[in-house]
N, C-alpha and C. Protein backbone atom coordinates (compact mmCIF):
# COMPACT_ATOMS: atom_id res chain seq x y z
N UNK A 1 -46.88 -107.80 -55.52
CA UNK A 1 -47.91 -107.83 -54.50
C UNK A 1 -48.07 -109.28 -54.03
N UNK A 2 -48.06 -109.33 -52.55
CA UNK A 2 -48.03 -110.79 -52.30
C UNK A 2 -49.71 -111.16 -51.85
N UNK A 3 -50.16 -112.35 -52.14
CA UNK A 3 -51.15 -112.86 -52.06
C UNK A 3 -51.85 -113.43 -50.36
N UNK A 4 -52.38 -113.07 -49.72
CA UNK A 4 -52.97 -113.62 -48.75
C UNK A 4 -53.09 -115.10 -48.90
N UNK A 5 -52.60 -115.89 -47.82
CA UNK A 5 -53.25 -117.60 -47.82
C UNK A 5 -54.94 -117.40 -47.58
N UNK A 6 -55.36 -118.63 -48.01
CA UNK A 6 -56.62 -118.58 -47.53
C UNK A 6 -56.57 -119.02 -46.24
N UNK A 7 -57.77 -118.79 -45.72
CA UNK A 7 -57.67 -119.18 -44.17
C UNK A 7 -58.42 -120.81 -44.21
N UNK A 8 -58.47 -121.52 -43.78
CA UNK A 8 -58.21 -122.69 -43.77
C UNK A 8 -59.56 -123.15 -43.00
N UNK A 9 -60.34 -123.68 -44.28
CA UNK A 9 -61.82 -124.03 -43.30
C UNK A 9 -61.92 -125.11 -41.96
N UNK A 10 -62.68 -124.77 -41.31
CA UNK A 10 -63.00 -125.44 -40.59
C UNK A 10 -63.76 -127.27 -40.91
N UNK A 11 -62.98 -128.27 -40.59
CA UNK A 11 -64.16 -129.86 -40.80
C UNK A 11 -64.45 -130.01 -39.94
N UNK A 12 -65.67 -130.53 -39.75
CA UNK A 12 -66.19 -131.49 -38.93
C UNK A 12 -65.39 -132.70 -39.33
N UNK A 13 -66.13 -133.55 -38.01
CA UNK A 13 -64.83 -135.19 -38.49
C UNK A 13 -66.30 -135.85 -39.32
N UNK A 14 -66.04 -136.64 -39.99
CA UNK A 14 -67.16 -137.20 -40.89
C UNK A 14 -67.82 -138.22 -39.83
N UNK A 15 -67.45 -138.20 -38.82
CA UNK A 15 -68.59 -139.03 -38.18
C UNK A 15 -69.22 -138.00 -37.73
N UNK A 16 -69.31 -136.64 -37.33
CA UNK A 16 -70.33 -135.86 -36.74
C UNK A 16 -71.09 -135.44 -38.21
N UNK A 17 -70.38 -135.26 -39.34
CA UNK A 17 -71.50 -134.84 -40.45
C UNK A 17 -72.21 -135.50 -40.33
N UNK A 18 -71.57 -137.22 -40.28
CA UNK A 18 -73.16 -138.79 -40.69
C UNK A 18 -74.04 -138.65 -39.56
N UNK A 19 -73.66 -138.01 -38.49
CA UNK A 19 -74.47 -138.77 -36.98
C UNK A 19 -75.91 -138.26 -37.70
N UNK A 20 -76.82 -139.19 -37.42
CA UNK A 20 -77.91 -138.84 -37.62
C UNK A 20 -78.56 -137.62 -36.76
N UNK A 21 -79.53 -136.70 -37.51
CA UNK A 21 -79.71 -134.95 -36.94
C UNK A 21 -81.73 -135.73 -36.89
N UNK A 22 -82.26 -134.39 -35.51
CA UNK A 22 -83.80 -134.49 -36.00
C UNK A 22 -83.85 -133.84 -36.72
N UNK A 23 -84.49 -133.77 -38.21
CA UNK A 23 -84.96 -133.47 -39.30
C UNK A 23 -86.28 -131.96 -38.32
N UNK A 24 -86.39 -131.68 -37.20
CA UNK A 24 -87.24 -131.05 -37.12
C UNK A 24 -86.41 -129.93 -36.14
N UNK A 25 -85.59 -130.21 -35.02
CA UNK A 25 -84.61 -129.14 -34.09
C UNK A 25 -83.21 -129.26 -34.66
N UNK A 26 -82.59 -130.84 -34.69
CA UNK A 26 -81.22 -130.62 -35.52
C UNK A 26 -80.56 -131.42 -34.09
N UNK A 27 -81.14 -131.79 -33.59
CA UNK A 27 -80.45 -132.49 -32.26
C UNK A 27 -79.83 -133.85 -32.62
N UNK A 28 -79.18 -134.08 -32.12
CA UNK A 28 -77.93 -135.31 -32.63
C UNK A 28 -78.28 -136.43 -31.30
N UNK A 29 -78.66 -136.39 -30.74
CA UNK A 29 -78.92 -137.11 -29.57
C UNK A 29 -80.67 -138.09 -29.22
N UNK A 30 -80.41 -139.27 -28.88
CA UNK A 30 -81.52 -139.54 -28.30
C UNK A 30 -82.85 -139.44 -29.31
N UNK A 31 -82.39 -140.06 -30.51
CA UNK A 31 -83.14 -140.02 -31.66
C UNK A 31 -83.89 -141.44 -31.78
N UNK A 32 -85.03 -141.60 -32.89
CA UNK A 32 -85.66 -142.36 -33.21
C UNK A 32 -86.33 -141.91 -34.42
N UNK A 33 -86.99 -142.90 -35.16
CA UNK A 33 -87.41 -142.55 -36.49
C UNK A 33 -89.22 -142.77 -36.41
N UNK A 34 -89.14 -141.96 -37.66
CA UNK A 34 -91.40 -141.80 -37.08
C UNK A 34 -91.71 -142.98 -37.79
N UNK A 35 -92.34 -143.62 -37.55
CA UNK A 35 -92.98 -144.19 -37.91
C UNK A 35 -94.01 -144.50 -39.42
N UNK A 36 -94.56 -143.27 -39.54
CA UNK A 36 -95.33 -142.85 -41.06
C UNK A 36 -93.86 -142.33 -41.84
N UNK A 37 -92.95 -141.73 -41.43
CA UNK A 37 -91.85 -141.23 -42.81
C UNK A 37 -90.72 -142.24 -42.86
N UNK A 38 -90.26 -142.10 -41.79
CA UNK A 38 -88.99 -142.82 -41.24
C UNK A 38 -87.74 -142.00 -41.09
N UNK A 39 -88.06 -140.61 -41.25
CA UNK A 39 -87.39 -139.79 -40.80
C UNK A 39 -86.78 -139.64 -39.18
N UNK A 40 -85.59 -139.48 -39.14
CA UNK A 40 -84.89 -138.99 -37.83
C UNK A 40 -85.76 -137.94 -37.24
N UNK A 41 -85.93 -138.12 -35.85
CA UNK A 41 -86.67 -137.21 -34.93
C UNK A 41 -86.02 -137.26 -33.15
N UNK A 42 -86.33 -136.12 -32.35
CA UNK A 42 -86.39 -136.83 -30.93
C UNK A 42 -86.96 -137.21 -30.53
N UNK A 43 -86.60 -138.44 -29.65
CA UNK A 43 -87.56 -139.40 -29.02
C UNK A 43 -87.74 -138.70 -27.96
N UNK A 44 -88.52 -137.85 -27.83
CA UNK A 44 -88.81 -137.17 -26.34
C UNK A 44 -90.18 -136.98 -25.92
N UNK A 45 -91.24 -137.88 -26.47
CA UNK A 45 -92.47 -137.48 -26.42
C UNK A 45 -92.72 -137.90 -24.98
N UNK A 46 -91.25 -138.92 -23.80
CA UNK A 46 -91.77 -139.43 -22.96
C UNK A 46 -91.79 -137.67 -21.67
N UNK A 47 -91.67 -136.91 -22.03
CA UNK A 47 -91.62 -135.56 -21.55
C UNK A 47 -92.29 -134.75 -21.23
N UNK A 48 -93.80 -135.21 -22.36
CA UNK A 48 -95.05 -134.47 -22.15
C UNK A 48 -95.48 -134.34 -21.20
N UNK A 49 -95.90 -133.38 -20.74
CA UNK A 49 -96.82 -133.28 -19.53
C UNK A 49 -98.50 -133.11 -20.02
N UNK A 50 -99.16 -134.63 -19.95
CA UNK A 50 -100.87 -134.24 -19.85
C UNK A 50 -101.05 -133.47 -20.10
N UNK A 51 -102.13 -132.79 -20.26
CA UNK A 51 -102.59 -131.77 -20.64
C UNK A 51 -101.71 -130.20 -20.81
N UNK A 52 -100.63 -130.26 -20.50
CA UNK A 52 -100.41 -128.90 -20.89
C UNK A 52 -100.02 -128.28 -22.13
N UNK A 53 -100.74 -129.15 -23.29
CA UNK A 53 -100.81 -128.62 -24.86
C UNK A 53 -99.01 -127.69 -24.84
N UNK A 54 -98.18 -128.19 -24.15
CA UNK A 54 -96.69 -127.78 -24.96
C UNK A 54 -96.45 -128.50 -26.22
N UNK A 55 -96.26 -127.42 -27.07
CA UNK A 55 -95.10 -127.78 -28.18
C UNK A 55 -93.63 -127.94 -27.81
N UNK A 56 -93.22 -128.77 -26.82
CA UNK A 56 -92.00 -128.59 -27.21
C UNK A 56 -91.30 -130.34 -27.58
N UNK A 57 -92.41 -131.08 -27.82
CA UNK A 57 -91.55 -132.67 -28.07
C UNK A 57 -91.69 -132.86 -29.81
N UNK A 58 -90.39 -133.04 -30.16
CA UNK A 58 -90.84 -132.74 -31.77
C UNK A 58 -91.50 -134.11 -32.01
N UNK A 59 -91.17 -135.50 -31.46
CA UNK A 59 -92.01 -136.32 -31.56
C UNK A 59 -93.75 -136.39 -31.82
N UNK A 60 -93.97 -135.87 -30.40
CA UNK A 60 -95.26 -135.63 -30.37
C UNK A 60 -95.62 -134.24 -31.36
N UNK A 61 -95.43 -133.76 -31.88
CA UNK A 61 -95.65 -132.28 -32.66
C UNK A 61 -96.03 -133.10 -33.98
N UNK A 62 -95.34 -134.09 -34.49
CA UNK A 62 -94.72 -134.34 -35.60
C UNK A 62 -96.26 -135.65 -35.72
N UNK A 63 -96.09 -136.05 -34.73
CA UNK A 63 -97.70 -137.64 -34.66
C UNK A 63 -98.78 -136.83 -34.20
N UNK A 64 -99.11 -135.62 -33.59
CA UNK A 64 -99.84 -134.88 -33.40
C UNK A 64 -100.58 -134.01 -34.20
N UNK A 65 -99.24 -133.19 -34.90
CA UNK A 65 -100.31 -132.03 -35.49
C UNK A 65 -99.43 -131.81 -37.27
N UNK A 66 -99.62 -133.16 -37.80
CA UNK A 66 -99.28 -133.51 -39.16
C UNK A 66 -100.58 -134.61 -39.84
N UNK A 67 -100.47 -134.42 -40.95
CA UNK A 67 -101.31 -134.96 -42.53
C UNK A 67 -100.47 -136.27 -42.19
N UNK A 68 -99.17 -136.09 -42.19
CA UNK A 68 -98.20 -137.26 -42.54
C UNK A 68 -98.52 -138.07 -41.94
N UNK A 69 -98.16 -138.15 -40.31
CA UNK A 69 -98.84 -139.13 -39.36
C UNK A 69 -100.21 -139.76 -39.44
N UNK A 70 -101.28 -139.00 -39.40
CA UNK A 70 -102.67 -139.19 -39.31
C UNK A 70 -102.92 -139.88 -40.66
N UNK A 71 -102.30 -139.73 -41.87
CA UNK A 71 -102.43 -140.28 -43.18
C UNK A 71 -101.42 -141.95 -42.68
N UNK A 72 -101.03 -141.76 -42.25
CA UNK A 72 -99.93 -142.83 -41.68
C UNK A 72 -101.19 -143.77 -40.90
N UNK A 73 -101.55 -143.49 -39.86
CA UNK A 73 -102.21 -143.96 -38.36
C UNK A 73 -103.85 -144.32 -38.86
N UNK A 74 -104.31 -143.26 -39.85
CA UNK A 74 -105.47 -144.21 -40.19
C UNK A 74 -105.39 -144.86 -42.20
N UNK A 75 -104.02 -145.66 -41.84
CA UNK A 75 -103.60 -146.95 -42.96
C UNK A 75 -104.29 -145.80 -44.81
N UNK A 76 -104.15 -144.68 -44.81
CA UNK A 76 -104.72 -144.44 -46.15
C UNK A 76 -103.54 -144.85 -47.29
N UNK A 77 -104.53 -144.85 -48.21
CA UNK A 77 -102.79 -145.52 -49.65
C UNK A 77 -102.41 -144.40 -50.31
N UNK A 78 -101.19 -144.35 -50.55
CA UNK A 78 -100.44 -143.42 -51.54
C UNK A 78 -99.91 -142.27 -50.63
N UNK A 79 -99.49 -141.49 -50.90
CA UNK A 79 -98.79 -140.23 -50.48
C UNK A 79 -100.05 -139.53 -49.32
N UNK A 80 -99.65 -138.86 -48.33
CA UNK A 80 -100.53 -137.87 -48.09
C UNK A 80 -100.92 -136.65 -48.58
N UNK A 81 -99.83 -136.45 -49.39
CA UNK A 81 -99.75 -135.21 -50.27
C UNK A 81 -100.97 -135.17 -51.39
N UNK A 82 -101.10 -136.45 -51.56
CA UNK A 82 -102.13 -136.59 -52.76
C UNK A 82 -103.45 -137.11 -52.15
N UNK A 83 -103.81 -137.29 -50.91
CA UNK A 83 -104.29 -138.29 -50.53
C UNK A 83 -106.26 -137.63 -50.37
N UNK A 84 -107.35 -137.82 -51.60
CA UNK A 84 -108.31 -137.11 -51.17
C UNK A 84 -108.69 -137.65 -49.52
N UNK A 85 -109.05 -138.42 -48.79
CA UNK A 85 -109.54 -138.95 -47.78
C UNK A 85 -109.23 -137.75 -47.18
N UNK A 86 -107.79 -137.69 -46.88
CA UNK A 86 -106.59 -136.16 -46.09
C UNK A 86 -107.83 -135.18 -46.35
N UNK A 87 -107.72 -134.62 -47.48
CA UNK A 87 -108.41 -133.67 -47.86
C UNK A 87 -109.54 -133.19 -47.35
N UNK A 88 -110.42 -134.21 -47.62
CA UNK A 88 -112.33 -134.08 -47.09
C UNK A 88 -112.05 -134.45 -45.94
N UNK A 89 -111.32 -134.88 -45.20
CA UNK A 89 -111.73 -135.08 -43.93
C UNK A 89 -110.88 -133.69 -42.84
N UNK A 90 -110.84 -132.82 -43.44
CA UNK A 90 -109.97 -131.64 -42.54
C UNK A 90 -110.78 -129.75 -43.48
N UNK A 91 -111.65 -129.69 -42.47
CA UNK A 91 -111.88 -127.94 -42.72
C UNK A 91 -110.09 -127.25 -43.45
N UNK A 92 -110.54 -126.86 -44.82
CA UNK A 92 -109.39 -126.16 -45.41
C UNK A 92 -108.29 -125.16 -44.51
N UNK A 93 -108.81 -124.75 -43.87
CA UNK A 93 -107.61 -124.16 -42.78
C UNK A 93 -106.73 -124.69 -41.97
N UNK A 94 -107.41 -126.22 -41.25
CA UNK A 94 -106.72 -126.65 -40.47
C UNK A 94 -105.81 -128.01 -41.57
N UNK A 95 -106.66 -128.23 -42.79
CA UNK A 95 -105.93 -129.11 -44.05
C UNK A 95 -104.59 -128.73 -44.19
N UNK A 96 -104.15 -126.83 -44.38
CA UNK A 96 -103.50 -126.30 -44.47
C UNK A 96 -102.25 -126.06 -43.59
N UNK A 97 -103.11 -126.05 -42.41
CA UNK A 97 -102.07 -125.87 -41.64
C UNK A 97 -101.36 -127.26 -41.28
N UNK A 98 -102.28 -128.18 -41.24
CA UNK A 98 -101.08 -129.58 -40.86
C UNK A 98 -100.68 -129.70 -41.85
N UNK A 99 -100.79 -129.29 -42.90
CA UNK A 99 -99.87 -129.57 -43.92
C UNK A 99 -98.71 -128.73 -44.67
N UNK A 100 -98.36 -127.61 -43.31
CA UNK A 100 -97.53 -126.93 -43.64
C UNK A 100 -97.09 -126.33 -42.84
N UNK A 101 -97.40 -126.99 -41.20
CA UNK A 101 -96.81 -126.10 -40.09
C UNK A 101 -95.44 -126.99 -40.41
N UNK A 102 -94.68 -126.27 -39.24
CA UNK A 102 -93.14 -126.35 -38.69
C UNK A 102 -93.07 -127.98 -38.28
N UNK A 103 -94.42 -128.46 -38.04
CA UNK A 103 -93.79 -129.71 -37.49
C UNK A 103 -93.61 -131.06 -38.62
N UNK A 104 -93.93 -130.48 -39.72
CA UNK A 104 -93.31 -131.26 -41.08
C UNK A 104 -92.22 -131.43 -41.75
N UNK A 105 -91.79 -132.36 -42.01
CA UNK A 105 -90.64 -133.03 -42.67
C UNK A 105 -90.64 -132.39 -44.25
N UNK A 106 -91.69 -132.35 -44.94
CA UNK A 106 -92.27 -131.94 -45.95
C UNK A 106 -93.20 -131.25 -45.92
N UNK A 107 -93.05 -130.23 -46.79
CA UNK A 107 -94.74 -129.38 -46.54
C UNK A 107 -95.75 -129.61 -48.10
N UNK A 108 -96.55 -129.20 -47.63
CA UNK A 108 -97.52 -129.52 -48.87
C UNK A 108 -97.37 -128.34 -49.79
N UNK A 109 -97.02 -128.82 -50.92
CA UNK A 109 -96.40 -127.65 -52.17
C UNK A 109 -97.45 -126.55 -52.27
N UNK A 110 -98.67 -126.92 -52.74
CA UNK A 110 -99.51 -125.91 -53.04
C UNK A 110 -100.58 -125.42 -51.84
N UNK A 111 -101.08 -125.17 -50.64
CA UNK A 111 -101.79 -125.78 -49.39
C UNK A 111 -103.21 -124.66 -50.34
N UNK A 112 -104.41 -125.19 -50.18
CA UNK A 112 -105.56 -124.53 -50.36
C UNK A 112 -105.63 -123.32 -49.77
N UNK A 113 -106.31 -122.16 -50.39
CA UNK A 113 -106.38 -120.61 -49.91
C UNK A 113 -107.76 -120.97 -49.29
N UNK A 114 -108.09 -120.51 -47.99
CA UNK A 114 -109.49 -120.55 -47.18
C UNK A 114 -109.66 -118.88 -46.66
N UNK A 115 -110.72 -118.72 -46.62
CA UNK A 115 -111.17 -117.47 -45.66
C UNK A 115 -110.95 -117.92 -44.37
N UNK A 116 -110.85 -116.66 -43.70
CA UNK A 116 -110.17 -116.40 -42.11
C UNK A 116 -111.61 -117.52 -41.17
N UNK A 117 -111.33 -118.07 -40.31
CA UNK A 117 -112.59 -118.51 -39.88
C UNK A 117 -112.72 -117.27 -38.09
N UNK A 118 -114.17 -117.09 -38.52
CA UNK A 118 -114.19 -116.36 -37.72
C UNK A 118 -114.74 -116.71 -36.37
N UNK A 119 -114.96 -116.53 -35.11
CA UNK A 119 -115.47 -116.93 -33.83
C UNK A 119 -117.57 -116.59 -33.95
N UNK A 120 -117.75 -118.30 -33.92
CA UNK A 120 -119.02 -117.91 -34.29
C UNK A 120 -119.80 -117.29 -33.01
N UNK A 121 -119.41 -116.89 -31.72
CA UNK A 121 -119.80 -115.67 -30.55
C UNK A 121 -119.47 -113.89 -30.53
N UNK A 122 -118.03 -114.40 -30.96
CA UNK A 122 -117.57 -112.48 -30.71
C UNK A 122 -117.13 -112.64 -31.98
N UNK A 123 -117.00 -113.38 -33.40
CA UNK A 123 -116.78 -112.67 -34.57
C UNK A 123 -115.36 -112.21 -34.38
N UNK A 124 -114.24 -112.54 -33.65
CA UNK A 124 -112.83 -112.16 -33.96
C UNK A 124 -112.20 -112.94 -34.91
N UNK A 125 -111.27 -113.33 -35.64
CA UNK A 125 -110.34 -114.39 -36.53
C UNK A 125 -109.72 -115.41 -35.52
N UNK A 126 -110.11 -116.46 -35.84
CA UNK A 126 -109.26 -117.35 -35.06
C UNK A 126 -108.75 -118.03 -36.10
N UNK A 127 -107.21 -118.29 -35.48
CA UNK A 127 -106.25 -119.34 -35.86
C UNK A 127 -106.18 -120.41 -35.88
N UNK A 128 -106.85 -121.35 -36.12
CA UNK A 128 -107.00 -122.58 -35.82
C UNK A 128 -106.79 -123.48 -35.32
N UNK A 129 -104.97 -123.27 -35.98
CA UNK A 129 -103.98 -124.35 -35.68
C UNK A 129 -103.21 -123.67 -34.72
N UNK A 130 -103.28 -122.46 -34.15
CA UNK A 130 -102.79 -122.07 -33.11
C UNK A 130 -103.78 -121.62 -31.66
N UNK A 131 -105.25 -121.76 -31.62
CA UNK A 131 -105.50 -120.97 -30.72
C UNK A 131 -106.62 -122.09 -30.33
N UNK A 132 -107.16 -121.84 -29.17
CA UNK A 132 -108.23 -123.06 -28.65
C UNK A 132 -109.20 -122.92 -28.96
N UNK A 133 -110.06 -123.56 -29.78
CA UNK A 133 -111.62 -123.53 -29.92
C UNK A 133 -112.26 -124.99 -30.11
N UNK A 134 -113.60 -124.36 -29.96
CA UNK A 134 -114.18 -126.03 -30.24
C UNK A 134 -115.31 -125.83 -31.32
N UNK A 135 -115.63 -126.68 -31.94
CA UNK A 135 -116.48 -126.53 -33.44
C UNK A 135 -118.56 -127.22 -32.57
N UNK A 136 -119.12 -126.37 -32.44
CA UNK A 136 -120.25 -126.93 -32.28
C UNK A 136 -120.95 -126.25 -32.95
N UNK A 137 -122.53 -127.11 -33.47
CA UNK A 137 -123.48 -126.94 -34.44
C UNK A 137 -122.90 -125.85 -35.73
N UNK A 138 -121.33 -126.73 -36.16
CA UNK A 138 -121.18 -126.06 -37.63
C UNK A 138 -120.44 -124.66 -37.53
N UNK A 139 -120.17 -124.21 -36.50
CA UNK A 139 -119.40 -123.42 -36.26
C UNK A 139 -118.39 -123.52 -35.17
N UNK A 140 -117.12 -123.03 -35.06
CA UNK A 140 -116.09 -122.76 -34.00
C UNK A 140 -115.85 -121.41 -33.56
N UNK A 141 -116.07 -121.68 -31.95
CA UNK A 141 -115.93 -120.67 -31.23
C UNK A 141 -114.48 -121.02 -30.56
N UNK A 142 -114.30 -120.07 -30.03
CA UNK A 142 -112.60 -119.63 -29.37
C UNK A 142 -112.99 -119.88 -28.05
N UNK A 143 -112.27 -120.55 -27.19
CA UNK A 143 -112.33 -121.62 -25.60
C UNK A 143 -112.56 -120.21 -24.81
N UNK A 144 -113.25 -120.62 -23.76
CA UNK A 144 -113.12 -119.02 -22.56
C UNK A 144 -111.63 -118.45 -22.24
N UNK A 145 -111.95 -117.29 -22.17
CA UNK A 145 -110.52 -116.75 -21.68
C UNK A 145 -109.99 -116.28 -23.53
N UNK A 146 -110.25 -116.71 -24.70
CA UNK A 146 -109.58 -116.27 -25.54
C UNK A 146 -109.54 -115.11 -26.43
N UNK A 147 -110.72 -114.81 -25.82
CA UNK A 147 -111.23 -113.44 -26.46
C UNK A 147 -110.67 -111.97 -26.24
């Protein structure tokens, strides 16, 4: 019985393995490093458009809506991972979520369990880190139109 060759993998050339990747899309191009990690990212935050709350600049995602950065930007010491200041200064849901959305390099190993926060007008679940509200007298309501 004769043996099949193997089929013969495919290389990359070792300069496309090294090229530096964003650690957040995987883009090889037009990179820069953050500032708080020093991780590879795209430099594309010059893209934003004002106000139209897009996610799509991993730059800005990454200095925006992360522990890492903000633990970075207001000078705290040690890890953010460990960092109480991080902690007390973020309602447990939204603690959670910057510390474990998509736009992290690292996520936070263990993130705190919180109850759902609910809309203190119509009482639906809001998402925090995904949906618009604003926090007045101790509670957050969901922006017009979200209900």
């Amino acid at each position: 019985m004769k043996r099949k060759k193997p089929a013969k993998a495919k290389r990359r050339s070792s300069a496309a393995a090294d090229a530096p990747r964003c650690g957040l899309c995987g883009q090889t191009e037009n990179l820069t490093r953050t500032e708080c990690c020093g991780n590879w990212i795209c430099d594309d935050e010059h893209k934003y458009v004002l106000f139209s709350y897009a996610r799509s600049s991993c730059l800005r995602n990454h200095s925006h809506y992360t522990l890492c950065a903000r633990h970075f930007r207001e000078e705290h010491e040690g890890r953010w991972q460990d960092c109480p200041t991080c902690r007390e200064d973020w309602d447990t849901e939204l603690y959670a979520w910057y510390g474990t959305n998509e736009y992290n390099f690292e996520k936070l190993e263990n993130p705190p369990s919180f109850e759902p926060t609910l809309c203190g007008g119509c009482g639906r679940v809001i998402r925090l880190g995904a949906e618009g509200f604003v926090y007045w007298r101790d509670k957050f309501f969901l922006l017009p139109g979200m209900h």
